[in-house]
N, C-alpha and C. Protein backbone atom coordinates (compact mmCIF):
# COMPACT_ATOMS: atom_id res chain seq x y z
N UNK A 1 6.40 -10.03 8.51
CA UNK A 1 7.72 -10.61 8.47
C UNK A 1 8.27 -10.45 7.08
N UNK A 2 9.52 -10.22 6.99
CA UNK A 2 10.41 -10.18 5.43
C UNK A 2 10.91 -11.02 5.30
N UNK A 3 11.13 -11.76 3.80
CA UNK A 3 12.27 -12.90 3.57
C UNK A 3 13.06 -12.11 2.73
N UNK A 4 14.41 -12.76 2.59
CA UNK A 4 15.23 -12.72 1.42
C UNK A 4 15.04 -13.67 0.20
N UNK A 5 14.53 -13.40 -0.84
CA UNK A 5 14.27 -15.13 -1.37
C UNK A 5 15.42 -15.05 -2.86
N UNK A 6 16.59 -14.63 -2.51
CA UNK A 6 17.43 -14.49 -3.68
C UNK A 6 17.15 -15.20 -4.76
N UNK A 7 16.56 -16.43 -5.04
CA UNK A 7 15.97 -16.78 -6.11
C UNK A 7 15.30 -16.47 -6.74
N UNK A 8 14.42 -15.73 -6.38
CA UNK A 8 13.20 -14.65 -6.74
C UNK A 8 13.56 -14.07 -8.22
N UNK A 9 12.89 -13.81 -9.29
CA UNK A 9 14.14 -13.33 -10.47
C UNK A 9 12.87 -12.73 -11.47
N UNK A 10 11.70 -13.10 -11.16
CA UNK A 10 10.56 -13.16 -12.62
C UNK A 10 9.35 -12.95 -11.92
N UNK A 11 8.41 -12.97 -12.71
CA UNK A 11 6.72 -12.85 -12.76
C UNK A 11 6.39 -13.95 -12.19
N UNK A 12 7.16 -15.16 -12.95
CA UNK A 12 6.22 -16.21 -12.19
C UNK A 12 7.25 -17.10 -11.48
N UNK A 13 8.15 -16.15 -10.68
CA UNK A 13 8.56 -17.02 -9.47
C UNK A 13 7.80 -15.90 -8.19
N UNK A 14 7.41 -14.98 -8.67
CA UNK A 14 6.43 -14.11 -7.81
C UNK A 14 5.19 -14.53 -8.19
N UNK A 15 4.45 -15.17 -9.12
CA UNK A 15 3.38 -15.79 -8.89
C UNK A 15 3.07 -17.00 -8.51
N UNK A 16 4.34 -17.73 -8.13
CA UNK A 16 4.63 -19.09 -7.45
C UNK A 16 4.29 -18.83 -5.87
N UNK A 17 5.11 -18.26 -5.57
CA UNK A 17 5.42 -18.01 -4.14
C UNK A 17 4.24 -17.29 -3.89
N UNK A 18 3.38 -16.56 -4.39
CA UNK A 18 2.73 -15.69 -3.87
C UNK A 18 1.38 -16.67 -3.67
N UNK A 19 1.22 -17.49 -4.95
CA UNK A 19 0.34 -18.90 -4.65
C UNK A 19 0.44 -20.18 -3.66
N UNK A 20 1.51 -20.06 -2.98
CA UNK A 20 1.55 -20.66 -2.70
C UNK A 20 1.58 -20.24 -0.74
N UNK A 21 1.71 -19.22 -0.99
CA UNK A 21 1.73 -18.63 0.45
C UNK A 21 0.38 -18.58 0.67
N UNK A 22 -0.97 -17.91 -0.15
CA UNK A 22 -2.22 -17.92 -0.26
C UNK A 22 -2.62 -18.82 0.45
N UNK A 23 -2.26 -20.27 -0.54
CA UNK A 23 -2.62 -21.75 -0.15
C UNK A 23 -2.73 -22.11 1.42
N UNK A 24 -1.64 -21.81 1.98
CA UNK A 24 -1.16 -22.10 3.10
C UNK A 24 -1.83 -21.44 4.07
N UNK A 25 -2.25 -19.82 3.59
CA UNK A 25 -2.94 -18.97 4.71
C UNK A 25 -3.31 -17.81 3.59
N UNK A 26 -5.03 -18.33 3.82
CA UNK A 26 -6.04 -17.84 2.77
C UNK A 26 -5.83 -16.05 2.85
N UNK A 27 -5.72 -15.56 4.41
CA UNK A 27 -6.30 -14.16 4.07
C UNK A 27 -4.30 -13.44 4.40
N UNK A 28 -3.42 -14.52 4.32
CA UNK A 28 -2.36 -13.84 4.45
C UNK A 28 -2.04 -12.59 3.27
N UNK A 29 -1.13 -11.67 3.76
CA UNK A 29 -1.03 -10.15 2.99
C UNK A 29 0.27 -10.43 1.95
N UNK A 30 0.47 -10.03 0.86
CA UNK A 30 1.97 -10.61 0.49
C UNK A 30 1.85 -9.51 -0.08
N UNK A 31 3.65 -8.99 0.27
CA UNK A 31 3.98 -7.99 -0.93
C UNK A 31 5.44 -7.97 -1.42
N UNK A 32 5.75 -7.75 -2.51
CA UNK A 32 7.17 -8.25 -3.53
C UNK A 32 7.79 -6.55 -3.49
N UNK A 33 9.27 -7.00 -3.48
CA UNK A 33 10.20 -6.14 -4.00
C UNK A 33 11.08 -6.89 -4.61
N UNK A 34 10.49 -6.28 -6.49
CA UNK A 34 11.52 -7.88 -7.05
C UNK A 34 12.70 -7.07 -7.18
N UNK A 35 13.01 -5.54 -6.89
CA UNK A 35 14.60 -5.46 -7.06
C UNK A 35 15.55 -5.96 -5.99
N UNK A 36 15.24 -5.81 -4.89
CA UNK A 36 15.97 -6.33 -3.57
C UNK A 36 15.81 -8.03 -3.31
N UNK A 37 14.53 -8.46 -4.31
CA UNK A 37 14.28 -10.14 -3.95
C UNK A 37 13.64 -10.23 -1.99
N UNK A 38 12.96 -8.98 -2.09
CA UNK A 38 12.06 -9.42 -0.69
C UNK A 38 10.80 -9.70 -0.43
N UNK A 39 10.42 -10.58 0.09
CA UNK A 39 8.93 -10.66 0.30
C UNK A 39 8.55 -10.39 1.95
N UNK A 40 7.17 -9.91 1.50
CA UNK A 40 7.02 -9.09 2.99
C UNK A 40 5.52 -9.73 3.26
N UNK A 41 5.72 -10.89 4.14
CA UNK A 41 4.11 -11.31 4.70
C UNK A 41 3.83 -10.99 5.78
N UNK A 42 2.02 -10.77 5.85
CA UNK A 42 1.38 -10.63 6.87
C UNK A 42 0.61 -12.02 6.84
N UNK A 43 0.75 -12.53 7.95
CA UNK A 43 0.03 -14.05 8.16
C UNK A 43 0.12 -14.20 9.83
N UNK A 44 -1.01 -15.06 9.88
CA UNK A 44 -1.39 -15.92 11.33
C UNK A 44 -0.37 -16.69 11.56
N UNK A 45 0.11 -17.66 10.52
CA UNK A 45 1.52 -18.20 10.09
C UNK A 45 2.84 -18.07 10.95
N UNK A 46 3.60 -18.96 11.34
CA UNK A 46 4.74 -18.51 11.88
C UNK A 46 5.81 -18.13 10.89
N UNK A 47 7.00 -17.40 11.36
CA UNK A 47 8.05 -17.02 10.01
C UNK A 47 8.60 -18.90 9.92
N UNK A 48 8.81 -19.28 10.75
CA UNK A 48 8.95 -20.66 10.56
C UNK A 48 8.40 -21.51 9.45
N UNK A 49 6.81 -21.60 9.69
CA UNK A 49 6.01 -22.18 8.69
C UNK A 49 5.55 -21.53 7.52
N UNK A 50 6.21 -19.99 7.26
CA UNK A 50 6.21 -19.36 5.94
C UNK A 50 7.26 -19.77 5.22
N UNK A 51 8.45 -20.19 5.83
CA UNK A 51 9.77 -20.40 5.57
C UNK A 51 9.72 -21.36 4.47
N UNK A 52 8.85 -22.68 5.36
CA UNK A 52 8.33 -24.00 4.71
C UNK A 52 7.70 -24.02 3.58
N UNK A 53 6.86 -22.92 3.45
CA UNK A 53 6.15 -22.93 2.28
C UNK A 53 6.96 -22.66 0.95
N UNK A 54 7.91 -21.17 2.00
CA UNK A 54 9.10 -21.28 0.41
C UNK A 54 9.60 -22.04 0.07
N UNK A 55 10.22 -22.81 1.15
CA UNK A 55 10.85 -24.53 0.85
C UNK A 55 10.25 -24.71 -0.21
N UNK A 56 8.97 -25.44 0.43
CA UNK A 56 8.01 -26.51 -0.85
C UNK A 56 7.90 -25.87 -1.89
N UNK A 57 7.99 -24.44 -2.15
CA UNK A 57 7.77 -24.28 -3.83
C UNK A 57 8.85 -23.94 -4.25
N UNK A 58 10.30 -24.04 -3.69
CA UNK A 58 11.32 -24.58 -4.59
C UNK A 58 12.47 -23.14 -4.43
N UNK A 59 12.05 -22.46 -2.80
CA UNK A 59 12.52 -21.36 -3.36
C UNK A 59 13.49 -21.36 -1.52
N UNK A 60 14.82 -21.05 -1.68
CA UNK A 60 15.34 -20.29 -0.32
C UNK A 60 14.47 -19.52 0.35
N UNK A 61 14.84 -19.11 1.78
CA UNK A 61 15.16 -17.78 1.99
C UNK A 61 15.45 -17.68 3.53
N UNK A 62 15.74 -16.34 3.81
CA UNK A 62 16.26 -15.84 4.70
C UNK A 62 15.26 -14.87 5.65
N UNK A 63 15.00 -15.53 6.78
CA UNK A 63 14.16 -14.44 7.55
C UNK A 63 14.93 -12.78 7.97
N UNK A 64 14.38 -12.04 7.55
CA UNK A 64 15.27 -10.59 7.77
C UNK A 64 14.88 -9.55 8.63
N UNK A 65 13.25 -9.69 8.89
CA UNK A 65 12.63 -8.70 9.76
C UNK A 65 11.45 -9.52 10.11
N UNK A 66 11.19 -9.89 11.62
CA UNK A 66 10.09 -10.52 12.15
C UNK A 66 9.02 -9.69 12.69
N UNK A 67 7.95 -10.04 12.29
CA UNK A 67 6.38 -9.11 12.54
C UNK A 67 6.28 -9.28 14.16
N UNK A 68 5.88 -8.37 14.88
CA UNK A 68 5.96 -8.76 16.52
C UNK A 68 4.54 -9.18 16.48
């Protein structure tokens, strides 16, 4: 699944989010495109409850492409 996380801007708002997605789902896949501000997870996770996680660490976003 892809987010938009327009807040996204630095190192360690990509090492926020990326910790914090971990947290949530140990063997989830994360990968950054900090020019576009996308993050692209692979998780057991729903895009729902990935959503949440961006919530809680302080960050938007926008679901853009859902994993089938």
């Amino acid at each position: 699944m892809k987010f938009s996380v327009p807040d996204m801007s630095c190192g360690h708002c990509k090492a926020t989010i990326g910790k914090s997605i971990e947290q949530a789902d140990g063997s989830a896949q994360v990968e950054f495109d900090m020019a576009n501000r996308t993050v692209t997870v692979t998780s057991a996770r729903s895009a729902q409850e990935i959503a949440g996680v961006l919530k809680e660490a302080g960050y938007s976003s926008e679901l853009l492409q859902q994993t089938p």
